[in-house]
C-alpha atoms as a PDB file:
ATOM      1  CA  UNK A   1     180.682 115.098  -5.268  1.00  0.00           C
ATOM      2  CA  UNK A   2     177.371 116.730  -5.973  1.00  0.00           C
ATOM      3  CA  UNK A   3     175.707 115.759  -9.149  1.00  0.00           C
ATOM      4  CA  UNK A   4     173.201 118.606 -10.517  1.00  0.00           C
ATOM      5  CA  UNK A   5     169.389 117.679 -11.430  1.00  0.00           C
ATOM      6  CA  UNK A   6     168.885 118.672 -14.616  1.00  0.00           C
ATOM      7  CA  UNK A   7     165.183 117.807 -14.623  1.00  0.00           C
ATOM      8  CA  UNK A   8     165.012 120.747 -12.266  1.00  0.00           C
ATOM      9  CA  UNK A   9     167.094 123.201 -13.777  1.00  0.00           C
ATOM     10  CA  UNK A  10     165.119 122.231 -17.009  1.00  0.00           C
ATOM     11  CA  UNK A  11     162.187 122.982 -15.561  1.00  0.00           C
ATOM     12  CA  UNK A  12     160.210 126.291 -17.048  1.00  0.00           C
ATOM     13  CA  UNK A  13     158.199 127.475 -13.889  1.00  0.00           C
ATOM     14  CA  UNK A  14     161.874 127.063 -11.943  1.00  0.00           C
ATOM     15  CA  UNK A  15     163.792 129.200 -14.125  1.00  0.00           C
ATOM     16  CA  UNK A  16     161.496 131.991 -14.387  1.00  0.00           C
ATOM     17  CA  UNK A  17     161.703 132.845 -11.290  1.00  0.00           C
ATOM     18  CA  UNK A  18     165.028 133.809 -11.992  1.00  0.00           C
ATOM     19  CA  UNK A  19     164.775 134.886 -15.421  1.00  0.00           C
ATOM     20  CA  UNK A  20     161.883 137.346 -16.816  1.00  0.00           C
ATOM     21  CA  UNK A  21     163.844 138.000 -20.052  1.00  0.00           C
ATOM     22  CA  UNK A  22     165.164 134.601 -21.515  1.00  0.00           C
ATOM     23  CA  UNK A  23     168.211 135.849 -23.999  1.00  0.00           C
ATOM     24  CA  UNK A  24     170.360 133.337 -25.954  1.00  0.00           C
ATOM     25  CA  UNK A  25     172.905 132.827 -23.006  1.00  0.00           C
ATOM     26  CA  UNK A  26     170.115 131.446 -21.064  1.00  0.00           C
ATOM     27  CA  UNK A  27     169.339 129.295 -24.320  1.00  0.00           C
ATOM     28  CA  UNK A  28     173.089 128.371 -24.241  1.00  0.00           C
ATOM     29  CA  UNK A  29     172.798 127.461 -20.158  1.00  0.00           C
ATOM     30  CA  UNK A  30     169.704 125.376 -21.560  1.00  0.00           C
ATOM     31  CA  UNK A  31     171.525 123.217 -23.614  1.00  0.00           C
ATOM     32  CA  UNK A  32     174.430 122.737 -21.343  1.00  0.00           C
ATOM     33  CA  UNK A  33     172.156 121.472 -18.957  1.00  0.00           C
ATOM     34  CA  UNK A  34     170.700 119.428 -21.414  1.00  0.00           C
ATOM     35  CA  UNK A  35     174.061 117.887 -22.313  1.00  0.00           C
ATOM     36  CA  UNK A  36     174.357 116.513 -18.886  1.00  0.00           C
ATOM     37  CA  UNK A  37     173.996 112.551 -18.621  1.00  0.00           C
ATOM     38  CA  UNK A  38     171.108 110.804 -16.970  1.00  0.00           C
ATOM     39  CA  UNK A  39     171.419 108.401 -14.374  1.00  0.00           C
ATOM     40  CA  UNK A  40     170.960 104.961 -15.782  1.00  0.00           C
ATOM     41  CA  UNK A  41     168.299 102.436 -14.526  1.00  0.00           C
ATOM     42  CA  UNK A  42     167.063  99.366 -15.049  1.00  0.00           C
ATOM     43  CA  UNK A  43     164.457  99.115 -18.402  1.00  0.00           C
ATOM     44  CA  UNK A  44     162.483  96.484 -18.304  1.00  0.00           C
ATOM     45  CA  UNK A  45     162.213  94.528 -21.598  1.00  0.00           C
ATOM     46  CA  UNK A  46     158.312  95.678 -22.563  1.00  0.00           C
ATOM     47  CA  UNK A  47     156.284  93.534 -25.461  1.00  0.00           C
ATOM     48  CA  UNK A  48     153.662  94.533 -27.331  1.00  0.00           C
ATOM     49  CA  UNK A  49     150.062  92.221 -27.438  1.00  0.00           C
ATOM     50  CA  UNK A  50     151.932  90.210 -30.509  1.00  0.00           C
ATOM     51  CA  UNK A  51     155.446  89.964 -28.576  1.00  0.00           C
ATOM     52  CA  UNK A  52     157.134  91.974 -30.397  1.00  0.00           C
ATOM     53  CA  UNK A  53     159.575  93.840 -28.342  1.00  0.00           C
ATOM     54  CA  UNK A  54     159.049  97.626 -27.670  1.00  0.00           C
ATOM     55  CA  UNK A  55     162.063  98.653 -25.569  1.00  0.00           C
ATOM     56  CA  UNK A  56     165.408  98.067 -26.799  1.00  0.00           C
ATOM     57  CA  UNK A  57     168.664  98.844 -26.865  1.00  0.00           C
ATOM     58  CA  UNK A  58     170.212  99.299 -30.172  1.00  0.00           C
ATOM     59  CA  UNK A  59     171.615  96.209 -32.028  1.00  0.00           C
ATOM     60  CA  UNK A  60     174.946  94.817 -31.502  1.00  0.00           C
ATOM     61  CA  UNK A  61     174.815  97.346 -28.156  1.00  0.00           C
ATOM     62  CA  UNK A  62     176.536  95.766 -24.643  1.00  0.00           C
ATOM     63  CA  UNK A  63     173.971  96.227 -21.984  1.00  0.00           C
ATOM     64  CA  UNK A  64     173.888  94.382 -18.618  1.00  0.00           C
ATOM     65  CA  UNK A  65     170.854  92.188 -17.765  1.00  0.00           C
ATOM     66  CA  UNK A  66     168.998  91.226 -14.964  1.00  0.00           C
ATOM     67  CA  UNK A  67     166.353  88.049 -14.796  1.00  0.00           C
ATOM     68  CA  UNK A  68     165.229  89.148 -11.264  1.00  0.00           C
ATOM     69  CA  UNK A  69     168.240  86.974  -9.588  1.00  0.00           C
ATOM     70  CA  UNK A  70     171.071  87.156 -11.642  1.00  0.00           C
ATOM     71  CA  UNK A  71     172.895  90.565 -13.322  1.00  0.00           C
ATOM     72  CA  UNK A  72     174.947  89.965 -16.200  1.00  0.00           C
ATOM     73  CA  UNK A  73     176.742  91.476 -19.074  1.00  0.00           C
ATOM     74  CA  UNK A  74     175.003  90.641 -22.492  1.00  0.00           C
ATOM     75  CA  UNK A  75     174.690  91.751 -25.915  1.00  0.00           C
ATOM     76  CA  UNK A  76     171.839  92.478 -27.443  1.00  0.00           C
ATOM     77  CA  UNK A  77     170.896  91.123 -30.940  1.00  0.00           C
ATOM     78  CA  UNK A  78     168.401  92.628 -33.309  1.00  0.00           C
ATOM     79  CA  UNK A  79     167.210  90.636 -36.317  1.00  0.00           C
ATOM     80  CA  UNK A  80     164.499  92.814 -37.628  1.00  0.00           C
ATOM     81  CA  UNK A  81     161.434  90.330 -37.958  1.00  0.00           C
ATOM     82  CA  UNK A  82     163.817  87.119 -37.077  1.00  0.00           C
ATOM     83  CA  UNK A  83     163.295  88.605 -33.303  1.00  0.00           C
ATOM     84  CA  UNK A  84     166.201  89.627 -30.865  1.00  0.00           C
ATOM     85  CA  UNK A  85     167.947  87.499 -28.194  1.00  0.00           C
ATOM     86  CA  UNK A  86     171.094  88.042 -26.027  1.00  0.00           C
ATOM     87  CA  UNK A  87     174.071  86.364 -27.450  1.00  0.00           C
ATOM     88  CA  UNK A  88     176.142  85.820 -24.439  1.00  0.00           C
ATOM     89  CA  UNK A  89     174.060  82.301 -24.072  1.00  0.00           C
ATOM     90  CA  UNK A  90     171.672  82.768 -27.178  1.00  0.00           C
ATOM     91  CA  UNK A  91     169.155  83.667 -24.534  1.00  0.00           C
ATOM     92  CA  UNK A  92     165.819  84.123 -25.193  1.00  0.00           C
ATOM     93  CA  UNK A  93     164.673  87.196 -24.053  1.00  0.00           C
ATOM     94  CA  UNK A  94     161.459  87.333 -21.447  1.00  0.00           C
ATOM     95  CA  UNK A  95     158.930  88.677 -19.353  1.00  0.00           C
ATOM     96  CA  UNK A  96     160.549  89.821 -16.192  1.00  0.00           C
ATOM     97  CA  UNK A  97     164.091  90.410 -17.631  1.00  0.00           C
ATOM     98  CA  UNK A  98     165.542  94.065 -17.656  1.00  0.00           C
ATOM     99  CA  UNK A  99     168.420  96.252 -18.806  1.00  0.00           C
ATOM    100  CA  UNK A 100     170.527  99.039 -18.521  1.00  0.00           C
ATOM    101  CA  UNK A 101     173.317 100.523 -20.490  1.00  0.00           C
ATOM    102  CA  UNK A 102     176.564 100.212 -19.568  1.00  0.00           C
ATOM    103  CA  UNK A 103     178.204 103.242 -18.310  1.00  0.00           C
ATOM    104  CA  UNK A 104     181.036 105.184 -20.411  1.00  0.00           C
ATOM    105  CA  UNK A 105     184.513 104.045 -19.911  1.00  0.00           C
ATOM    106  CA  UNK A 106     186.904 105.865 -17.286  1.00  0.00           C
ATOM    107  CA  UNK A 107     188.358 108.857 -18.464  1.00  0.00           C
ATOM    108  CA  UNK A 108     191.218 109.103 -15.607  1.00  0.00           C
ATOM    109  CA  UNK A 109     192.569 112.839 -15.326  1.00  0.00           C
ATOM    110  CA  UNK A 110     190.296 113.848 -18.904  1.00  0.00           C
ATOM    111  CA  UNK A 111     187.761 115.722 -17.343  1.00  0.00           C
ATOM    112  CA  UNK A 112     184.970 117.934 -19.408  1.00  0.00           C
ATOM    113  CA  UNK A 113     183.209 121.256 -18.491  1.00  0.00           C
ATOM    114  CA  UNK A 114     180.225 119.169 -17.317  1.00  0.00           C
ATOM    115  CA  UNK A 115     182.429 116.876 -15.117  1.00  0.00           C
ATOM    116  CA  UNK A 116     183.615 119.669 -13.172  1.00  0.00           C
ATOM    117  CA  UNK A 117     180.039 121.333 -13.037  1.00  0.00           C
ATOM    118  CA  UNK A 118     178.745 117.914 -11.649  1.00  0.00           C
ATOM    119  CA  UNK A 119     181.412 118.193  -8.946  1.00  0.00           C
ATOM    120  CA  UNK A 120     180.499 122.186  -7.710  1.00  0.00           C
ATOM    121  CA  UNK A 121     179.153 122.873  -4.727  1.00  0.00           C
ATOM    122  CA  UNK A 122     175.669 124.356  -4.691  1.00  0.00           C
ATOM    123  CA  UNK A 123     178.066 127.846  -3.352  1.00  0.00           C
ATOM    124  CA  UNK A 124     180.340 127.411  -6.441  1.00  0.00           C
ATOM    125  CA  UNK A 125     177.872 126.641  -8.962  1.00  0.00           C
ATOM    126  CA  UNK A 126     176.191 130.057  -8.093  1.00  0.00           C
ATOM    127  CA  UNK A 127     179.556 131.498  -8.988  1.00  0.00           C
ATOM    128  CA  UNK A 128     179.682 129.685 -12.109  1.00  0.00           C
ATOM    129  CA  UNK A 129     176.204 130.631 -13.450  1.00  0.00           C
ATOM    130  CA  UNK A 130     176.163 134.132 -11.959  1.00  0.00           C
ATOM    131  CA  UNK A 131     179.411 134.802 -14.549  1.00  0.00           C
ATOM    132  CA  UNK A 132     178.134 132.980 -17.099  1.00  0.00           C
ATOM    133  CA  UNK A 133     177.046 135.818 -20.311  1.00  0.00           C
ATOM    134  CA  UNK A 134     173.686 137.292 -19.886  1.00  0.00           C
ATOM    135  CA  UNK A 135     173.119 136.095 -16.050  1.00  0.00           C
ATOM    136  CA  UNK A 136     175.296 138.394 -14.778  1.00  0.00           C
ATOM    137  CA  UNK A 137     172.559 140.752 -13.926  1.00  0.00           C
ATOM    138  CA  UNK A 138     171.833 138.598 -11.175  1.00  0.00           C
ATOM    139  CA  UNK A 139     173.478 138.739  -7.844  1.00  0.00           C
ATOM    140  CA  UNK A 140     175.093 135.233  -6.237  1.00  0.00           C
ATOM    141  CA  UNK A 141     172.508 135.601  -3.175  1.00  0.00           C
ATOM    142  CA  UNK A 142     169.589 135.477  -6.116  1.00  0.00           C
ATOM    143  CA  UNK A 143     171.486 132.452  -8.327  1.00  0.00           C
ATOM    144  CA  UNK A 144     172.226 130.809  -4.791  1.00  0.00           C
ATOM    145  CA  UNK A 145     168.422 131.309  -3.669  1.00  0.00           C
ATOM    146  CA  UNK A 146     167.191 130.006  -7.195  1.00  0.00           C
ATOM    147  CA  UNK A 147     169.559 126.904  -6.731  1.00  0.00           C
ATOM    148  CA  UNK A 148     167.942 125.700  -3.408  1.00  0.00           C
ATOM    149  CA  UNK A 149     164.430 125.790  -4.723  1.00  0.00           C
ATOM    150  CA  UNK A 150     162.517 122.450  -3.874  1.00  0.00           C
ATOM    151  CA  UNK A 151     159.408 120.820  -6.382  1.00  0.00           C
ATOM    152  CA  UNK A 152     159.910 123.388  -9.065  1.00  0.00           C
ATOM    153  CA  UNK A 153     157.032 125.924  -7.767  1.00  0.00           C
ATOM    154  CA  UNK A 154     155.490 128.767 -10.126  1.00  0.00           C
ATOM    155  CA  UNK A 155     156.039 131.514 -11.731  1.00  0.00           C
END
């Protein structure tokens, strides 16, 4: 399965290579792109100089956590100015610990438009964006060719 790198379809000097005259289908390929889900990493938990904690999840918001030699699932509790901890043990949370989201539940046979975008070859996803309103101007060897470009280069 080939997942597609949105940071470098996103990126300006990329696309207009391909495109001199953006029109609102390109807008509209934009935000598809943009609708695509990041890959999720591990945060680590960041505090300010008075401790306060700068990076977190939302409250009440599963997450899995890692002290550096365990990973566990957790859930993160925000009390405002009370502070936040991890409820799974009433952990404290510290220097050195991270996070990450957990990912979205299976879908099974429920697959969206992205899903099967994700899933193209670089060969079919020319196809796809070559019919797609207002890029049709271009021909597949040109989408194909735009597709392959490496580091973003110029304009």
């Amino acid at each position: 399965m080939r997942l597609i790198d949105a940071d470098k379809l996103r990126n300006g000097e990329t696309l207009c290579k391909v495109f001199s005259n953006p029109t609102d289908e390109f807008y509209g390929m934009l935000q598809l792109i943009d609708a695509q889900p990041t890959a999720t990493c591990w945060e680590p938990f960041l505090f300010d100089k008075d401790g306060t904690l700068m990076n977190c999840p939302e409250d009440e918001q599963r997450i899995f956590v890692c002290d550096g030699k365990q990973v566990w699932c957790d859930l993160f509790i925000n009390e405002g100015e009370d502070g936040c901890w991890l409820d799974g043990a009433s952990e404290e949370i510290i220097e050195g610990m991270a996070w990450m989201p957990m990912p979205e539940p299976y879908k099974g046979d429920k697959y969206t438009t992205a899903d099967n975008i994700r899933s193209m070859t670089d060969e079919q996803l020319a196809e796809f964006l070559k019919s797609y309103p207002g890029l049709n101007h271009l021909s597949y060897k040109e989408v194909l060719n735009w597709l392959k470009i490496e580091g973003g280069g110029g304009c």
